[in-house]
N, C-alpha and C. Protein backbone atom coordinates (compact mmCIF):
# COMPACT_ATOMS: atom_id res chain seq x y z
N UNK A 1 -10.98 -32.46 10.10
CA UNK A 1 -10.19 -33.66 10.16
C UNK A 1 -9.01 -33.44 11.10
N UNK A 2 -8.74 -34.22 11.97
CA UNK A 2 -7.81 -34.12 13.02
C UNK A 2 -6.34 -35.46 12.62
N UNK A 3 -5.43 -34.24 12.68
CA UNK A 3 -3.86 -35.08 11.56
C UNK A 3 -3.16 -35.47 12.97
N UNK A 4 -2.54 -37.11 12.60
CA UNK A 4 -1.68 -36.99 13.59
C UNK A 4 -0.54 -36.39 13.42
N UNK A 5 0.81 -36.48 14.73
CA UNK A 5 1.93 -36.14 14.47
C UNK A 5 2.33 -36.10 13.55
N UNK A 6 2.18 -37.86 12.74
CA UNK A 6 3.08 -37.86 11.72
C UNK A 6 2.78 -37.41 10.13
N UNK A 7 1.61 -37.30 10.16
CA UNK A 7 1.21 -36.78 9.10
C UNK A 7 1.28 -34.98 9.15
N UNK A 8 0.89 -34.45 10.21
CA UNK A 8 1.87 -33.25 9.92
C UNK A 8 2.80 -32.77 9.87
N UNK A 9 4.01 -33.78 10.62
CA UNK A 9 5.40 -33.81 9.71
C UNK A 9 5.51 -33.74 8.70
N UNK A 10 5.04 -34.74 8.09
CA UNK A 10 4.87 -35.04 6.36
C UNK A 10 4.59 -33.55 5.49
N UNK A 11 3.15 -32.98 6.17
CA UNK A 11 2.60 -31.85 5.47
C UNK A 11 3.69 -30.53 5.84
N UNK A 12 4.05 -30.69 6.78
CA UNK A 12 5.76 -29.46 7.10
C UNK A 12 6.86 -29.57 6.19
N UNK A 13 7.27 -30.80 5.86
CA UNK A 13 7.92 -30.96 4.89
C UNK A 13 7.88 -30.73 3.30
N UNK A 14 6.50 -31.08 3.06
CA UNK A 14 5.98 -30.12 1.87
C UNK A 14 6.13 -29.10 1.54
N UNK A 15 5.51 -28.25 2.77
CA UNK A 15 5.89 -27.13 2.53
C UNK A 15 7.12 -26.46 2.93
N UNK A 16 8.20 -26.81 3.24
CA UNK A 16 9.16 -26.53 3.14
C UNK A 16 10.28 -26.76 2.12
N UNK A 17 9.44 -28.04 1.16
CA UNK A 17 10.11 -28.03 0.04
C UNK A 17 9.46 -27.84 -1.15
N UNK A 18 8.02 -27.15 -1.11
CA UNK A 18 7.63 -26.22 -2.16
C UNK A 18 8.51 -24.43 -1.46
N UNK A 19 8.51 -23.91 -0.66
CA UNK A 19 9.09 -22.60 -0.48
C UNK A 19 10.35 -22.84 -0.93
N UNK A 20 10.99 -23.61 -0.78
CA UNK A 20 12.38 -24.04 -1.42
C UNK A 20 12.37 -23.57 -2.59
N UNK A 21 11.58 -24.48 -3.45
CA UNK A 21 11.22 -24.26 -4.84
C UNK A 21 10.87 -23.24 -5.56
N UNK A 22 9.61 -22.35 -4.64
CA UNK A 22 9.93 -21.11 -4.62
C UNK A 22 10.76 -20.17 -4.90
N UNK A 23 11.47 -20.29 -3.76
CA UNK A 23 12.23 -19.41 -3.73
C UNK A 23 13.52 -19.51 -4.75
N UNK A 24 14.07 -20.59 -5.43
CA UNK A 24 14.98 -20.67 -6.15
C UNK A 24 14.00 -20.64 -7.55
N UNK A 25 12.81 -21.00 -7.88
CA UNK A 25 12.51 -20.22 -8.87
C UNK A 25 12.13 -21.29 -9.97
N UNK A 26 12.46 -22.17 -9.51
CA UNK A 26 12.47 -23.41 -10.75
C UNK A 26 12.58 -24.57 -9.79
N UNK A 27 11.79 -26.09 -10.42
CA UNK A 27 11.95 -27.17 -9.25
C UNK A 27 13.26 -27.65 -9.33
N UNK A 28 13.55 -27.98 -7.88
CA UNK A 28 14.68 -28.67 -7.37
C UNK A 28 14.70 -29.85 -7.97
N UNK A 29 14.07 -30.56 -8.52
CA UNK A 29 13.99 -32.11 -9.01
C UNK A 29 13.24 -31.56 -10.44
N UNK A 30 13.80 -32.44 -11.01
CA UNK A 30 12.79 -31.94 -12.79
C UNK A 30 11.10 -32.72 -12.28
N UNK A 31 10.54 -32.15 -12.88
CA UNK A 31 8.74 -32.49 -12.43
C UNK A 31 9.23 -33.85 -13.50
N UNK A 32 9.55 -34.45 -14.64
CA UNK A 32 9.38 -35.69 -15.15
C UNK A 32 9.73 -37.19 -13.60
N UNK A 33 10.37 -36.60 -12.64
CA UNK A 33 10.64 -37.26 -11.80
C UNK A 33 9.79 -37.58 -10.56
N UNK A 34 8.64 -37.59 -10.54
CA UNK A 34 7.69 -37.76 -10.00
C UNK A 34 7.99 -38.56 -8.50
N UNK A 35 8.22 -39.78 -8.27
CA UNK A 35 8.49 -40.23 -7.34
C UNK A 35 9.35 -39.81 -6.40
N UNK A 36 10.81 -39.53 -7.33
CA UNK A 36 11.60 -38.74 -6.82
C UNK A 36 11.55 -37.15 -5.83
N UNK A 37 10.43 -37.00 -6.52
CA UNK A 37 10.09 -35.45 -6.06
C UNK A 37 8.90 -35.47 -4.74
N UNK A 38 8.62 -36.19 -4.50
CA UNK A 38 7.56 -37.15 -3.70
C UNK A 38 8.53 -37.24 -2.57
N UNK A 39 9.97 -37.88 -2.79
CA UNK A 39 10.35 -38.89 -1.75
C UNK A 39 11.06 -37.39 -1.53
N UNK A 40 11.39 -36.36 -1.62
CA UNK A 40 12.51 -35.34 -1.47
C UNK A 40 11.04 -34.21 -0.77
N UNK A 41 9.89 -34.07 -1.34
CA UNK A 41 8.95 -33.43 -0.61
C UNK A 41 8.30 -34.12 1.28
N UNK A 42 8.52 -35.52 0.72
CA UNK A 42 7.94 -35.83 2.16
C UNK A 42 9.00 -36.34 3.18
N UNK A 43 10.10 -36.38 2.62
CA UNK A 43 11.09 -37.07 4.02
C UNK A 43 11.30 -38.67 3.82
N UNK A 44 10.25 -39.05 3.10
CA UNK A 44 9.85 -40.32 3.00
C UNK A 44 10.92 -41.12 2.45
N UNK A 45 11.50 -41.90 1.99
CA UNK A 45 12.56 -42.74 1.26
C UNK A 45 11.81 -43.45 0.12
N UNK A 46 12.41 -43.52 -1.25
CA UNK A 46 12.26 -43.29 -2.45
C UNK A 46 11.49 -44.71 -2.68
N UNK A 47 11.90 -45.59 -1.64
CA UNK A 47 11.51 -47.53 -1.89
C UNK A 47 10.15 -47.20 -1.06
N UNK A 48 9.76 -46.40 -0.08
CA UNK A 48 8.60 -46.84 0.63
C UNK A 48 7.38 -46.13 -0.52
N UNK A 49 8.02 -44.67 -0.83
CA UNK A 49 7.19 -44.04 -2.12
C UNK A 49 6.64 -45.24 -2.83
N UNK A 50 7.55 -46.05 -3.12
CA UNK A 50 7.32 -46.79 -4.48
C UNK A 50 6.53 -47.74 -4.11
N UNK A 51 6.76 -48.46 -3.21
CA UNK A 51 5.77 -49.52 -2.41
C UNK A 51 4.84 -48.80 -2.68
N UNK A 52 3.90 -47.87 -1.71
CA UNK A 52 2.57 -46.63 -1.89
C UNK A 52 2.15 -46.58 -3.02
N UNK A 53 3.17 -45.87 -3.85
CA UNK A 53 2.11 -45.91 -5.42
C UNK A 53 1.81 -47.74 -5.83
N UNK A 54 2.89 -47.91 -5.52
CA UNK A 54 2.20 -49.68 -6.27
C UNK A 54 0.79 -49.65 -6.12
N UNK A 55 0.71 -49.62 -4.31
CA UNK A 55 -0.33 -49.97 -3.15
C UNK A 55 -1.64 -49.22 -4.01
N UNK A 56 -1.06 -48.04 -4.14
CA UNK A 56 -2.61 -47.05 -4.61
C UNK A 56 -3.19 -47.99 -6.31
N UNK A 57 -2.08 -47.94 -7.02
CA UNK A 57 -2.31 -48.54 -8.63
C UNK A 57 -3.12 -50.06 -7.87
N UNK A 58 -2.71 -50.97 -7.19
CA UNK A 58 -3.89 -52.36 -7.18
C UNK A 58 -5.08 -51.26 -6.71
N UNK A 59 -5.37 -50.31 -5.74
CA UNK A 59 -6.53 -50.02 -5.40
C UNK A 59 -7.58 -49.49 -6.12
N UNK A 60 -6.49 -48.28 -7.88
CA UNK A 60 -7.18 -48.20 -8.78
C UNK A 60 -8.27 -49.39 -9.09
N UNK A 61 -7.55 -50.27 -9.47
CA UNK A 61 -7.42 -51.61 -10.08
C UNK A 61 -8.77 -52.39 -9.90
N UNK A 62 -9.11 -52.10 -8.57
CA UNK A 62 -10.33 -53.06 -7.86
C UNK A 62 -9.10 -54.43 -7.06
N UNK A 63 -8.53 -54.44 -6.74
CA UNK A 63 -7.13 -55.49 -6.27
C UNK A 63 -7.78 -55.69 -4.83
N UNK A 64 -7.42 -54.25 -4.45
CA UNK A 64 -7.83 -54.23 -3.29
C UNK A 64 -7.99 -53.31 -2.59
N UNK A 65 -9.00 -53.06 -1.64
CA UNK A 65 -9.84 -52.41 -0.83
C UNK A 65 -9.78 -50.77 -0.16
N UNK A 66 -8.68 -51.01 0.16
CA UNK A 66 -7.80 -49.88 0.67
C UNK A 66 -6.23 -50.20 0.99
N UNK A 67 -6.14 -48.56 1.45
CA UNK A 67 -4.37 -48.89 1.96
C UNK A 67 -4.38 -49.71 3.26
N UNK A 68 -3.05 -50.74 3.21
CA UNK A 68 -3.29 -51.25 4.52
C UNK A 68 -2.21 -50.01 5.09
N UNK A 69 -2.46 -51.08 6.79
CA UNK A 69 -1.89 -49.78 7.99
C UNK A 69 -0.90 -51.31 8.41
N UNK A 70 0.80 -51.17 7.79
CA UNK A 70 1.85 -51.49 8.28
C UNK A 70 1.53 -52.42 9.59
N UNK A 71 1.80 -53.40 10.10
CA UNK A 71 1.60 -54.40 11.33
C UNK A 71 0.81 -53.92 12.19
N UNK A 72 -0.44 -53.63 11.88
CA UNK A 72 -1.30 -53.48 12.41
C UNK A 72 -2.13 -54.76 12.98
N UNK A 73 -1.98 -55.73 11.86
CA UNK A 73 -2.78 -56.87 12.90
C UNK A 73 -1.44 -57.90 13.27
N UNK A 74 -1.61 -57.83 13.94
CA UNK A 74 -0.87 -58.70 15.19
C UNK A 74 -1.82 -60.44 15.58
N UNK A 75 -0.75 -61.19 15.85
CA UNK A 75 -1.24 -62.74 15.90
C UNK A 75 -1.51 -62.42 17.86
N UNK A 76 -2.37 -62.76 18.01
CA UNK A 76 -2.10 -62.75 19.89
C UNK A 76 -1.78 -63.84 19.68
N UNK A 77 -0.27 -63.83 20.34
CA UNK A 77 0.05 -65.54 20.76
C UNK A 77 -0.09 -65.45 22.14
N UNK A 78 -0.07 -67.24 22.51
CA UNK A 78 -0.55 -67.79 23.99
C UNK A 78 0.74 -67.33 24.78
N UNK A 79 0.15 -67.09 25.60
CA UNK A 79 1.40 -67.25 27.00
C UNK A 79 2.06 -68.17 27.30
N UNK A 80 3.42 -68.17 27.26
CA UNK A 80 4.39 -69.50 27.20
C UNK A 80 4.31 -69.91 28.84
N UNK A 81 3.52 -68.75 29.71
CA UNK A 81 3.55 -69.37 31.20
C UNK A 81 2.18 -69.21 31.72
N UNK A 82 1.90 -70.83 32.39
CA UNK A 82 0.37 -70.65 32.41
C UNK A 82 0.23 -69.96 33.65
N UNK A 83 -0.57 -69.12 33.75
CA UNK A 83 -0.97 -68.39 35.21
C UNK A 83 -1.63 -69.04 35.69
N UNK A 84 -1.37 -68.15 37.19
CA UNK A 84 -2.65 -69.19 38.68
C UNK A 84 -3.78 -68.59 38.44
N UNK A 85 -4.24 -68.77 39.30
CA UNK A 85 -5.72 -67.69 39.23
C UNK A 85 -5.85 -66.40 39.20
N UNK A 86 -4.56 -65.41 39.76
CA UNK A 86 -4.18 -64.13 39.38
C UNK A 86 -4.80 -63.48 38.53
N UNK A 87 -5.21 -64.20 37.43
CA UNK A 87 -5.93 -63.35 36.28
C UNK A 87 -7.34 -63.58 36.22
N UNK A 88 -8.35 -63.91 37.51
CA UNK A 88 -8.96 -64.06 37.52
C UNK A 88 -9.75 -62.97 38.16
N UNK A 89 -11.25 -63.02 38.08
CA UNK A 89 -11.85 -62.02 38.83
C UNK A 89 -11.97 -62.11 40.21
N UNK A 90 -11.65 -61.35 41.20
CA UNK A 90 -11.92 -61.41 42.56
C UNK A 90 -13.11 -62.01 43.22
N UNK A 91 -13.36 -63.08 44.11
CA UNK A 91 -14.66 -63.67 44.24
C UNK A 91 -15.22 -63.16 45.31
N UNK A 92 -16.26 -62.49 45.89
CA UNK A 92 -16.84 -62.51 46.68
C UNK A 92 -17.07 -63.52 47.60
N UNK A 93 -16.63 -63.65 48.69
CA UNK A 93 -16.92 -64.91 49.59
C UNK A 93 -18.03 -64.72 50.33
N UNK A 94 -18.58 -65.99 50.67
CA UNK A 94 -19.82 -65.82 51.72
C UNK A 94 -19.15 -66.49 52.87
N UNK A 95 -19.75 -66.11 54.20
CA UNK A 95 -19.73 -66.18 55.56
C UNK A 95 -18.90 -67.22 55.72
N UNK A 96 -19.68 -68.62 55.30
CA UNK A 96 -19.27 -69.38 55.40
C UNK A 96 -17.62 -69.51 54.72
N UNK A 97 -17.82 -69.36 53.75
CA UNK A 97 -16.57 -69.09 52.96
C UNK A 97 -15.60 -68.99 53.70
N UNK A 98 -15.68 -67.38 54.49
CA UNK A 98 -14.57 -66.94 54.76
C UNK A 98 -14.05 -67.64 56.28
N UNK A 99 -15.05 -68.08 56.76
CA UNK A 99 -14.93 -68.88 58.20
C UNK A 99 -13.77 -70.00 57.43
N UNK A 100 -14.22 -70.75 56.51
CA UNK A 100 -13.26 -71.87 56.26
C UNK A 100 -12.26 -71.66 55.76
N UNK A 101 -11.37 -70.07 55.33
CA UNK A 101 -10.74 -70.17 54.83
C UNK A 101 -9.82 -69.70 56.39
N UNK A 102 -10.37 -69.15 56.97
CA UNK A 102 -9.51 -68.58 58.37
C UNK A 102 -9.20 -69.92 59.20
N UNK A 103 -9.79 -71.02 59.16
CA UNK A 103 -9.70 -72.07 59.82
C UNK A 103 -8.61 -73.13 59.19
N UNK A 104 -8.74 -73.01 58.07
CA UNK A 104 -7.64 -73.79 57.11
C UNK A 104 -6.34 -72.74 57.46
N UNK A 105 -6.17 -71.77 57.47
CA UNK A 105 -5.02 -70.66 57.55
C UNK A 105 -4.24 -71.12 59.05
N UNK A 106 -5.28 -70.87 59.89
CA UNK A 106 -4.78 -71.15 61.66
C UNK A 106 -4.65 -72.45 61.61
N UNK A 107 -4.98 -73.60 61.23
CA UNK A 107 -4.77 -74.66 61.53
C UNK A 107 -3.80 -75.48 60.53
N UNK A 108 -3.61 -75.24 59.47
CA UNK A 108 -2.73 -75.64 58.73
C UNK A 108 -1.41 -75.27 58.96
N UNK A 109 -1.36 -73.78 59.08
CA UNK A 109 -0.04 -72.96 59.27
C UNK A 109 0.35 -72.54 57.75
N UNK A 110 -0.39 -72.85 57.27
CA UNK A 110 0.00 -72.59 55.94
C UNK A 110 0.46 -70.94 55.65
N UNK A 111 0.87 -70.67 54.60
CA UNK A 111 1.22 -69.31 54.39
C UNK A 111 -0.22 -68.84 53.59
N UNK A 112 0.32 -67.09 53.35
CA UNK A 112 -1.09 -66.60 52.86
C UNK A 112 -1.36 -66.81 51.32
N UNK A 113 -0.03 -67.15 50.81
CA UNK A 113 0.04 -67.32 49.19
C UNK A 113 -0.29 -68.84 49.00
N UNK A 114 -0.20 -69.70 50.00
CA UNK A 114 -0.75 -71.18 49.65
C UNK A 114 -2.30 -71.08 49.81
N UNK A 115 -2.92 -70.41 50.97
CA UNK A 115 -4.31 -69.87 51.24
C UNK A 115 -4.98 -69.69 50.34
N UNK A 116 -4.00 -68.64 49.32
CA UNK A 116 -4.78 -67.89 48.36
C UNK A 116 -4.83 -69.02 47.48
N UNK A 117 -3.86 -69.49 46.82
CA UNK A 117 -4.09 -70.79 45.74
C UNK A 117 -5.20 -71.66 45.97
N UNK A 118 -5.15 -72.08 46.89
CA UNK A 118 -6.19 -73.34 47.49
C UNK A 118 -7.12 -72.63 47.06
N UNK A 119 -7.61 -71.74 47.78
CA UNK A 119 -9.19 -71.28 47.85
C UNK A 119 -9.38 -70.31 46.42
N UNK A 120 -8.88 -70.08 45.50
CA UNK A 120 -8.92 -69.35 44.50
C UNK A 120 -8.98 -67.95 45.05
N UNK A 121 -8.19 -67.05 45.88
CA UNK A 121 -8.57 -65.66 46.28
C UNK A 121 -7.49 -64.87 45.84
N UNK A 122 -7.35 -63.52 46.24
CA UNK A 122 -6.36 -62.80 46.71
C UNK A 122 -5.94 -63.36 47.73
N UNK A 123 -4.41 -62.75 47.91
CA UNK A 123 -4.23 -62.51 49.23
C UNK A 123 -4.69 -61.61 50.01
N UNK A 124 -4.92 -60.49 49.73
CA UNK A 124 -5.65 -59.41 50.49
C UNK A 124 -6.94 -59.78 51.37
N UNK A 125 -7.45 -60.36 50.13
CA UNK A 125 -8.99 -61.06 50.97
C UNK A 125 -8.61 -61.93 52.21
N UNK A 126 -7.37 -62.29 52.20
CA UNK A 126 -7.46 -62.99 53.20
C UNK A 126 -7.53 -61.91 54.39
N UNK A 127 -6.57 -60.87 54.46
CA UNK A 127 -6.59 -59.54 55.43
C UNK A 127 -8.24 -59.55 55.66
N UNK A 128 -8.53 -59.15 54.38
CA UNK A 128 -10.01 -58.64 54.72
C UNK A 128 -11.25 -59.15 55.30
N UNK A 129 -10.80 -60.90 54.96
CA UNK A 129 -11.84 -61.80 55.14
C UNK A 129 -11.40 -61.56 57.23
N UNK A 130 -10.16 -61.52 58.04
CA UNK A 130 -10.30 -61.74 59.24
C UNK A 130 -10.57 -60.31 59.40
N UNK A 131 -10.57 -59.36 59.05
CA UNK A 131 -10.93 -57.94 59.79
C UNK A 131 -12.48 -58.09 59.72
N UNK A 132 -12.82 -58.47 59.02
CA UNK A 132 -14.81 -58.89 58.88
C UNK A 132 -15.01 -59.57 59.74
N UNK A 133 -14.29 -60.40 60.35
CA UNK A 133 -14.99 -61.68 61.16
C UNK A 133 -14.65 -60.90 62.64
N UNK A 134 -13.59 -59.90 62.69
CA UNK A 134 -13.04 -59.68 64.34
C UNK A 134 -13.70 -58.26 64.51
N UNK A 135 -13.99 -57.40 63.10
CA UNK A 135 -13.60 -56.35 63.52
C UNK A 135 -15.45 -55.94 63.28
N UNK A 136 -16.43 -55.71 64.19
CA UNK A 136 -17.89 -55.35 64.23
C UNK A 136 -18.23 -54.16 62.72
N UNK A 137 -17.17 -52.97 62.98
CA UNK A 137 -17.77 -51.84 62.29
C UNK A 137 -17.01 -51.68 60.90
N UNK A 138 -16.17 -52.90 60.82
CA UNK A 138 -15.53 -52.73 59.49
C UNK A 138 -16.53 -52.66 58.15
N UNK A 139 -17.81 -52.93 57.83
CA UNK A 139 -18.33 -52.47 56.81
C UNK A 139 -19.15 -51.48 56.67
N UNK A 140 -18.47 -50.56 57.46
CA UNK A 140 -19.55 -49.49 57.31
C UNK A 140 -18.82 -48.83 56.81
């Protein structure tokens, strides 16, 4: 079984406050104090102990299922800002494609970030789309 960090914190602390105990010979906390001796063995604070055992007593119980894991599920909320196409997948253009997008570019004057909107692209593609059309050995 592979422990994370924090659980071998936890298990360091144990044993550093059973050798304690040990070593003075008698427990540091009277054993009738159970929780107490819990929250002083693990580091833990005496209210989260107590939460836990509750947690374990419904699980006796049949209540419920297991321990949960602290905000673990999370609501995905929507994005308060709608994106452009940015989050979209990159499109492959065909020939034609890219002819009309170089022709709309030179003749409009438009910039490369209006280019890209219009036609749903990167901007890059736009680089790439004229080095394909000028440049013979660019796909090799």
């Amino acid at each position: 079984m592979v422990l994370d960090s924090k659980s071998r914190k936890i298990i360091n602390s144990i044993l550093q406050f059973m050798k304690r105990e040990a070593d003075a010979g008698a427990p540091m906390i009277p054993l009738s104090k159970v929780q107490q001796r819990v929250s002083a063995a693990t580091g833990i604070s005496l209210r989260t102990v107590n939460r836990i055992a509750k947690e374990g007593r419904e699980i006796e119980k049949g209540e419920k299922p297991s321990f949960s894991t602290p905000n673990k599920i999370r609501k995905n909320r929507k994005s308060k800002v709608a994106l452009d196409d940015f989050d979209k997948e990159r499109k492959d253009l065909t020939l034609k494609q890219k002819l009309t997008v170089i022709e709309y570019a030179e003749e409009s004057k438009a910039n490369q970030n209006e280019v890209a909107r219009k036609f749903g692209i990167f901007q890059a593609q736009i680089h790439v789309t004229r080095r394909d059309l000028t440049d013979p050995h660019s796909n090799e």
